[in-house]
N, C-alpha and C. Protein backbone atom coordinates (compact mmCIF):
# COMPACT_ATOMS: atom_id res chain seq x y z
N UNK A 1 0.85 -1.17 0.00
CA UNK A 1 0.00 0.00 0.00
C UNK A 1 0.89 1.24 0.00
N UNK A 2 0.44 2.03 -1.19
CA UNK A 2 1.82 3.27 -1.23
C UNK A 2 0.98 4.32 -0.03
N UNK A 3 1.88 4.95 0.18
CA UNK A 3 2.08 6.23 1.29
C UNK A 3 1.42 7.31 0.62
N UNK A 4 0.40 8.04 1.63
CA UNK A 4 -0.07 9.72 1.05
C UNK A 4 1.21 10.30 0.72
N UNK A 5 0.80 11.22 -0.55
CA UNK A 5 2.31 11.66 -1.23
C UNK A 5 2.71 12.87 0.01
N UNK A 6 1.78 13.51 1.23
CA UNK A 6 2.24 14.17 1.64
C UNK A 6 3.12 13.84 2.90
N UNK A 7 2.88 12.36 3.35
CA UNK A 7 3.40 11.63 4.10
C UNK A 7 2.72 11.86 5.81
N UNK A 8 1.49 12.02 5.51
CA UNK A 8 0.58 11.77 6.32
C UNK A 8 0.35 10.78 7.22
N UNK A 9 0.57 9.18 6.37
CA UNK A 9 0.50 7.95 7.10
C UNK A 9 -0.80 7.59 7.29
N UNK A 10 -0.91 6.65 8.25
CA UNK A 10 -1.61 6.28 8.83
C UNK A 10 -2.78 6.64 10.36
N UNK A 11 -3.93 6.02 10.83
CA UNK A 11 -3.90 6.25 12.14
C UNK A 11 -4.38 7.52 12.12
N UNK A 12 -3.53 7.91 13.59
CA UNK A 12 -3.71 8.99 14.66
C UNK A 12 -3.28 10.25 13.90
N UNK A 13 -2.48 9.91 13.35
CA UNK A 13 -1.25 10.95 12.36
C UNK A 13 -1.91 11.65 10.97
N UNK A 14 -2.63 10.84 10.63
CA UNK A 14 -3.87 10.90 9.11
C UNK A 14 -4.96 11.40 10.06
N UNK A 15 -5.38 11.46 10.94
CA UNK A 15 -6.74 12.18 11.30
C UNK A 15 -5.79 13.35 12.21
N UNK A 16 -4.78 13.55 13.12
CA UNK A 16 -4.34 14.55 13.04
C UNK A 16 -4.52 15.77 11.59
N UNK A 17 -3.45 15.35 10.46
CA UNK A 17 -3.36 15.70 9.45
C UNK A 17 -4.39 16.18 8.83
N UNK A 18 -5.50 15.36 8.52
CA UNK A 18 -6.79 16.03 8.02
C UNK A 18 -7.52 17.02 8.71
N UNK A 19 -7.70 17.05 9.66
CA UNK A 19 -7.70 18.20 10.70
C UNK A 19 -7.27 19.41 10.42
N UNK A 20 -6.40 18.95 10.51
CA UNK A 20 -5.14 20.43 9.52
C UNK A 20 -5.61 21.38 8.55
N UNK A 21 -5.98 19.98 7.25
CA UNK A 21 -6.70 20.22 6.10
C UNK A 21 -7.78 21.17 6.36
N UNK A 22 -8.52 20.74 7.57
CA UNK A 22 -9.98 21.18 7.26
C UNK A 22 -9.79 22.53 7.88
N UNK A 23 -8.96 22.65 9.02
CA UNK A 23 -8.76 24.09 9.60
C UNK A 23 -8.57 24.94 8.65
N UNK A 24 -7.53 24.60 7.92
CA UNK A 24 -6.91 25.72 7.05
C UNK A 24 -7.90 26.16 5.85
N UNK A 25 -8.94 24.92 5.43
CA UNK A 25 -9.66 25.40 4.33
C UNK A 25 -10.63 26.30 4.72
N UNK A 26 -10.96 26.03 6.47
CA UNK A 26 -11.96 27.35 6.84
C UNK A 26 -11.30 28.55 7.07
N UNK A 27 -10.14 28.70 7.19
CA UNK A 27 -9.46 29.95 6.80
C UNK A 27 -9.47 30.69 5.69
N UNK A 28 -9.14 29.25 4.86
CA UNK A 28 -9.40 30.22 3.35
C UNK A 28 -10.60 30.33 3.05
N UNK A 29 -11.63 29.79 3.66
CA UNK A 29 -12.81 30.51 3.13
C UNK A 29 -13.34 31.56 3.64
N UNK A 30 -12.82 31.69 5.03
CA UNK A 30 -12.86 32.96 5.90
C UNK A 30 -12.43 34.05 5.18
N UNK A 31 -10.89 34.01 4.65
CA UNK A 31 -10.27 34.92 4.09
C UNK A 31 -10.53 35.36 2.42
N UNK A 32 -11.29 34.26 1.97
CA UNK A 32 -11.28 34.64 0.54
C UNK A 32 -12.99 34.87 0.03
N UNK A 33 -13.79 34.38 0.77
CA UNK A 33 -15.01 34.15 0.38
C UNK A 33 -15.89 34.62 1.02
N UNK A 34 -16.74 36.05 0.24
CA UNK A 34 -17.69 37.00 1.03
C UNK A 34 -18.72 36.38 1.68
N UNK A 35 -19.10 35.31 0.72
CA UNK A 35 -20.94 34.87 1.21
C UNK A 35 -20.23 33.88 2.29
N UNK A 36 -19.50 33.06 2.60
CA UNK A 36 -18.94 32.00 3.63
C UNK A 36 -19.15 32.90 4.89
N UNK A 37 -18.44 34.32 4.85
CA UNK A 37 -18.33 34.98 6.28
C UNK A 37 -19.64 34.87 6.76
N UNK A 38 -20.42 35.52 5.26
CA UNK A 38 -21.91 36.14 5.35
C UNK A 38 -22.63 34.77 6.50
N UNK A 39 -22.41 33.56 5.74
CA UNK A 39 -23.37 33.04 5.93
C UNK A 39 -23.02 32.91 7.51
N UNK A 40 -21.35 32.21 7.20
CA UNK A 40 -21.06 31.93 9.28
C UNK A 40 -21.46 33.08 10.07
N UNK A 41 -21.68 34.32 9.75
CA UNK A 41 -22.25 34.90 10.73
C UNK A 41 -23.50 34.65 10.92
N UNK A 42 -24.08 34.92 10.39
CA UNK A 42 -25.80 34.41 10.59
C UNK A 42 -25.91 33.07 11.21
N UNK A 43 -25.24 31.68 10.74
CA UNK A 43 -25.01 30.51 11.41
C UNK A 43 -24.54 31.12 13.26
N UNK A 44 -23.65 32.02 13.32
CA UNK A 44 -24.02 32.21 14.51
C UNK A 44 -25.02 32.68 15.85
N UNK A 45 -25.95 33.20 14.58
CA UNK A 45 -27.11 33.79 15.71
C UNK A 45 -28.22 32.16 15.37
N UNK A 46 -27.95 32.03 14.07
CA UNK A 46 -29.33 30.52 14.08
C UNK A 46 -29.02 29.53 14.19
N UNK A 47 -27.65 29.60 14.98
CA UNK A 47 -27.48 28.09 15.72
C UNK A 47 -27.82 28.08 17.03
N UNK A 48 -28.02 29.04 17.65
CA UNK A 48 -28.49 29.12 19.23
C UNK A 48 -29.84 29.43 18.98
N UNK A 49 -30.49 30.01 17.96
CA UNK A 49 -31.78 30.16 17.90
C UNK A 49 -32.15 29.22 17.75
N UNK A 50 -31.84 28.00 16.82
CA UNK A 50 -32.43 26.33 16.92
C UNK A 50 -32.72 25.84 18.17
N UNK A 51 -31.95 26.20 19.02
CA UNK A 51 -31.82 25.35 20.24
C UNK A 51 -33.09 25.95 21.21
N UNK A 52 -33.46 27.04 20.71
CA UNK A 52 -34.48 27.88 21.77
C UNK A 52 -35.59 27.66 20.80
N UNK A 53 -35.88 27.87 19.64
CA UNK A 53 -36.96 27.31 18.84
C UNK A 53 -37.56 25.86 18.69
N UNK A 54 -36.11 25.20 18.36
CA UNK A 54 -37.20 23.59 18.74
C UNK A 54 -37.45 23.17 19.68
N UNK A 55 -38.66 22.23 19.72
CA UNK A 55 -39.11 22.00 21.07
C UNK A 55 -38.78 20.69 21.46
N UNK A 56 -37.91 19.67 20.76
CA UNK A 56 -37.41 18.61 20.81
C UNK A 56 -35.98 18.53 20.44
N UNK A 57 -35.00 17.64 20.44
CA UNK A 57 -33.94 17.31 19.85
C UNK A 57 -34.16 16.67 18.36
N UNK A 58 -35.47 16.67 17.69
CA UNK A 58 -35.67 16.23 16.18
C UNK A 58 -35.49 17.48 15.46
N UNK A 59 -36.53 18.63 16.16
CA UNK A 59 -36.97 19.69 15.56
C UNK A 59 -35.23 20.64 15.28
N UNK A 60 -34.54 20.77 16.74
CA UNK A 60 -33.27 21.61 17.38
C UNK A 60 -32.43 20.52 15.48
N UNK A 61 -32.54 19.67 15.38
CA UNK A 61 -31.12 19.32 14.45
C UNK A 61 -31.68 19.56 13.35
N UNK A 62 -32.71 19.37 13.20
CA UNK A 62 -32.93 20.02 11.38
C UNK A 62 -33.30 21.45 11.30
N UNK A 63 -33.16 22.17 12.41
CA UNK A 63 -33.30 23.40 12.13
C UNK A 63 -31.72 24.05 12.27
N UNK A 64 -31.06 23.59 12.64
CA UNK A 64 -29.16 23.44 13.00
C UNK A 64 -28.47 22.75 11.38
N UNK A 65 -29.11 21.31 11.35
CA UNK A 65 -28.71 20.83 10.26
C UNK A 65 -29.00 21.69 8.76
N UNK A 66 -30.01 22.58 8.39
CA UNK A 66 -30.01 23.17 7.55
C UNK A 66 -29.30 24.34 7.46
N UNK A 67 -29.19 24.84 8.68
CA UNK A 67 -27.92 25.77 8.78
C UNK A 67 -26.56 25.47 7.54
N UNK A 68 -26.07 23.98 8.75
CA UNK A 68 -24.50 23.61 8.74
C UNK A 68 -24.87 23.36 6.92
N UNK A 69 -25.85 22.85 6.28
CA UNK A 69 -26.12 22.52 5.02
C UNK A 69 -25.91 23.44 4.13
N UNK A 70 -26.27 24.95 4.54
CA UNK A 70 -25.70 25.83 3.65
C UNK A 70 -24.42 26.47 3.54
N UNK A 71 -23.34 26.17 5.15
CA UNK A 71 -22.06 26.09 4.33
C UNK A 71 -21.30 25.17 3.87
N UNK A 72 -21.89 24.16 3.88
CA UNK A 72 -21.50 22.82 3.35
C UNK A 72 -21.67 23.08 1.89
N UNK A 73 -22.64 23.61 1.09
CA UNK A 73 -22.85 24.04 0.16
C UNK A 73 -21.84 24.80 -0.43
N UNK A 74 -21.61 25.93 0.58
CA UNK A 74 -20.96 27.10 -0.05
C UNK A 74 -19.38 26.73 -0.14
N UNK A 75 -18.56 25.91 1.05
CA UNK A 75 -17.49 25.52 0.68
C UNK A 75 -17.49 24.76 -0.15
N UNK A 76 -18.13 23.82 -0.91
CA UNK A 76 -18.36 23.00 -2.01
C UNK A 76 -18.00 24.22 -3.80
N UNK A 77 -19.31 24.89 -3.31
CA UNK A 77 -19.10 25.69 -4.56
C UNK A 77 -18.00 26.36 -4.92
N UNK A 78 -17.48 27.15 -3.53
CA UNK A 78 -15.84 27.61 -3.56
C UNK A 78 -14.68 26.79 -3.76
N UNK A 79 -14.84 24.84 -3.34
CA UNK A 79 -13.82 24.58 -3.67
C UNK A 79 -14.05 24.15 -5.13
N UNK A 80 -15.07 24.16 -6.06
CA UNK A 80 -15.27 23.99 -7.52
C UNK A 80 -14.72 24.52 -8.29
N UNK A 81 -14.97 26.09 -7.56
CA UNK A 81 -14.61 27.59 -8.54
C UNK A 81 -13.54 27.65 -8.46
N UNK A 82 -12.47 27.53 -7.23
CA UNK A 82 -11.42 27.36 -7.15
C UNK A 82 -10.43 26.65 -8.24
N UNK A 83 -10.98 25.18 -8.08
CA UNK A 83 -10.68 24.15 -8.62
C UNK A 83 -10.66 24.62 -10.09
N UNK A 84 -11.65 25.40 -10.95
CA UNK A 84 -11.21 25.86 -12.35
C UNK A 84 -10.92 26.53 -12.61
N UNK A 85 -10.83 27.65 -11.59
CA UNK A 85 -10.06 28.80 -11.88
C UNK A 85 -8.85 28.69 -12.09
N UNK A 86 -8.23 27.59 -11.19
CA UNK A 86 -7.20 27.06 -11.29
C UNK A 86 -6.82 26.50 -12.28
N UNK A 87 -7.42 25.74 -13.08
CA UNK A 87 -7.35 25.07 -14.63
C UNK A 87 -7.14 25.97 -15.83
N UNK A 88 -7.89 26.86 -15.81
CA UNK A 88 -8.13 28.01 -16.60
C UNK A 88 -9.04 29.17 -16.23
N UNK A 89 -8.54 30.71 -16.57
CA UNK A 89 -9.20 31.33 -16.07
C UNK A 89 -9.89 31.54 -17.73
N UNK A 90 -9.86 31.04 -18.54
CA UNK A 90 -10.64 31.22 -20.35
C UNK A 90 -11.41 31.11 -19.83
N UNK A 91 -12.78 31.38 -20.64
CA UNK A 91 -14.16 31.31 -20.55
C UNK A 91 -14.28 30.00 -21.09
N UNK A 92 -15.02 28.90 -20.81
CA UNK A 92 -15.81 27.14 -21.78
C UNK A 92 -16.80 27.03 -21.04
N UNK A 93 -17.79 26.51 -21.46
CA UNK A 93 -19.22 25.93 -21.70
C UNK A 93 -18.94 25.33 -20.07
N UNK A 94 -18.12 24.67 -20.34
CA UNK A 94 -18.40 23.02 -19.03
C UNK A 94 -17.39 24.24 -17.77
N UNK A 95 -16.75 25.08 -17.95
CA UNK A 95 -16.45 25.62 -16.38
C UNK A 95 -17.61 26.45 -16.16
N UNK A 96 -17.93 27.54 -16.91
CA UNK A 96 -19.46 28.37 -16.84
C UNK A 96 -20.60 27.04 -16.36
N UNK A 97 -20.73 26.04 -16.76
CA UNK A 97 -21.53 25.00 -16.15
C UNK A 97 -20.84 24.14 -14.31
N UNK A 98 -19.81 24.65 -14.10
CA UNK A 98 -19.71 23.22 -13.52
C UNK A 98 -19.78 24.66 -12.62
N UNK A 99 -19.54 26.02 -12.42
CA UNK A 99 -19.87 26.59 -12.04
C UNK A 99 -21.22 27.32 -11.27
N UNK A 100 -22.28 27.41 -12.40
CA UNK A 100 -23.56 27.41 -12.36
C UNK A 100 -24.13 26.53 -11.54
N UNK A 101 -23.28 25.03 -11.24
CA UNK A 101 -24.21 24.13 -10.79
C UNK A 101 -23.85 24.25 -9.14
N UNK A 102 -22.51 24.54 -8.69
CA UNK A 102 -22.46 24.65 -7.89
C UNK A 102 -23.03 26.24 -7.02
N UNK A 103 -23.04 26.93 -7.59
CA UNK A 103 -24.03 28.46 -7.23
C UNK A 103 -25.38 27.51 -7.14
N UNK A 104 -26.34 26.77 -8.03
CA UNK A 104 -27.29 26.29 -7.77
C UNK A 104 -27.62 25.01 -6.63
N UNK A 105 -26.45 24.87 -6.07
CA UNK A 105 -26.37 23.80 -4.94
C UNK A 105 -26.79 24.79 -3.43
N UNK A 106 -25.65 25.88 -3.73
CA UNK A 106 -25.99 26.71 -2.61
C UNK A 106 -27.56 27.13 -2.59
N UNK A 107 -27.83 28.12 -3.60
CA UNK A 107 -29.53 28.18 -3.69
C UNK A 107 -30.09 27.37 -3.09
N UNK A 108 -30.34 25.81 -3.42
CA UNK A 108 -31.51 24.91 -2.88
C UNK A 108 -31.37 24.78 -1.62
N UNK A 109 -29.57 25.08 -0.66
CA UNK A 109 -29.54 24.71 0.10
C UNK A 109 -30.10 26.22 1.21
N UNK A 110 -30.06 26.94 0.39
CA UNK A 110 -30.45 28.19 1.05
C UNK A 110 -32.33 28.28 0.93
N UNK A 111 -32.72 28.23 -0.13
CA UNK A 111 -34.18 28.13 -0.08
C UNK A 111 -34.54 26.82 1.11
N UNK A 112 -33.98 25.45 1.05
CA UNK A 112 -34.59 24.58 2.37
C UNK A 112 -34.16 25.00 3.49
N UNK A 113 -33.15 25.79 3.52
CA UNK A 113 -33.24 26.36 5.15
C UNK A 113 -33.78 27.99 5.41
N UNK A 114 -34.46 28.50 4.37
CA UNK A 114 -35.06 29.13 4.89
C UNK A 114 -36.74 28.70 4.82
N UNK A 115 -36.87 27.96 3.81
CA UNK A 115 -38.19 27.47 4.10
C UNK A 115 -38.61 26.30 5.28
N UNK A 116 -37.72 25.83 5.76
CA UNK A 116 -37.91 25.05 7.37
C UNK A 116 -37.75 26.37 8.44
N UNK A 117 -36.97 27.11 8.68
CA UNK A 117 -36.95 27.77 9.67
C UNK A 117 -38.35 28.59 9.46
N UNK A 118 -38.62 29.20 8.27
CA UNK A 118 -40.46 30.00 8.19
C UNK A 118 -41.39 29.22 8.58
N UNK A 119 -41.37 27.41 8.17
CA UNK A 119 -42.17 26.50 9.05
C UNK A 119 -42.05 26.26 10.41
N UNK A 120 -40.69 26.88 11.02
CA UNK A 120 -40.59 26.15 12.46
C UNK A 120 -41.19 27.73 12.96
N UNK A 121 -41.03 28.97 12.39
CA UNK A 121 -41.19 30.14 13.04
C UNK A 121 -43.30 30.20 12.73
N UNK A 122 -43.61 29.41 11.81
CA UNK A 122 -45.42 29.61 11.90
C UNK A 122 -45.59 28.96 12.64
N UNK A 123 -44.89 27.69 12.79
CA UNK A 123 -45.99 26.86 13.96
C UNK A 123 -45.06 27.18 15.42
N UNK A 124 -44.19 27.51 15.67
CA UNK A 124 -44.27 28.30 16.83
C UNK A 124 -45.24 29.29 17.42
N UNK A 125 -45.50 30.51 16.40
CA UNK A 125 -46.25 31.21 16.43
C UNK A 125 -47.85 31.25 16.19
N UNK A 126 -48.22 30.06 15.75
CA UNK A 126 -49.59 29.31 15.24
C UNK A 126 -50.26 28.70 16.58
């Protein structure tokens, strides 16, 4: 079995390592990407608002989970755009597409979490 080329390994040492990975990519999305801040800020007021809005631990995670879903989204789309910008910054059909699709990932993930939180905020208020 060959070795990660970065020499990561195995184990304790490979989940150390990825760790790493993931820190640093929320940096760069901190540092490079407007809507990421946008959104983690707001994730910070409607992740404690889940917890005071649902009235169960079903309701509290899918109103949390649609949160974490839209920057799951958005680092997705950033590491896409990235990813071809990097290839080429030319204009083609399939980067303008592979582009588009990831902007349209964020959307759906932004329309289902705001259309669950307007359902959890009527029948609170209902």
């Amino acid at each position: 079995m060959s070795q990660h080329p970065l020499g990561t390994g195995r184990g304790l040492r490979r989940v150390v390592a990825a760790w790493g990975y993931s820190v640093k990519g929320l940096r760069a999305a901190w540092a490079h990407e407007a809507a990421f801040r946008q959104e983690l800020a707001l994730s910070l007021v409607m992740l404690p608002a889940a917890m005071v809005l649902g009235t169960n631990w079903m309701e509290r995670a899918v109103l949390a989970g649609t949160v974490v879903l839209v920057l799951v989204a958005e680092l997705l789309n950033s590491a896409v755009e990235a990813a071809v910008d990097r290839v080429s910054m030319d204009h083609h059909p399939l980067a303008g597409r592979a582009k588009d699709m990831g902007s349209a990932a964020v959307l759906l993930s932004l329309l289902l979490c705001g259309l669950t939180w307007l359902g959890a905020l009527w029948s609170a208020l209902g």
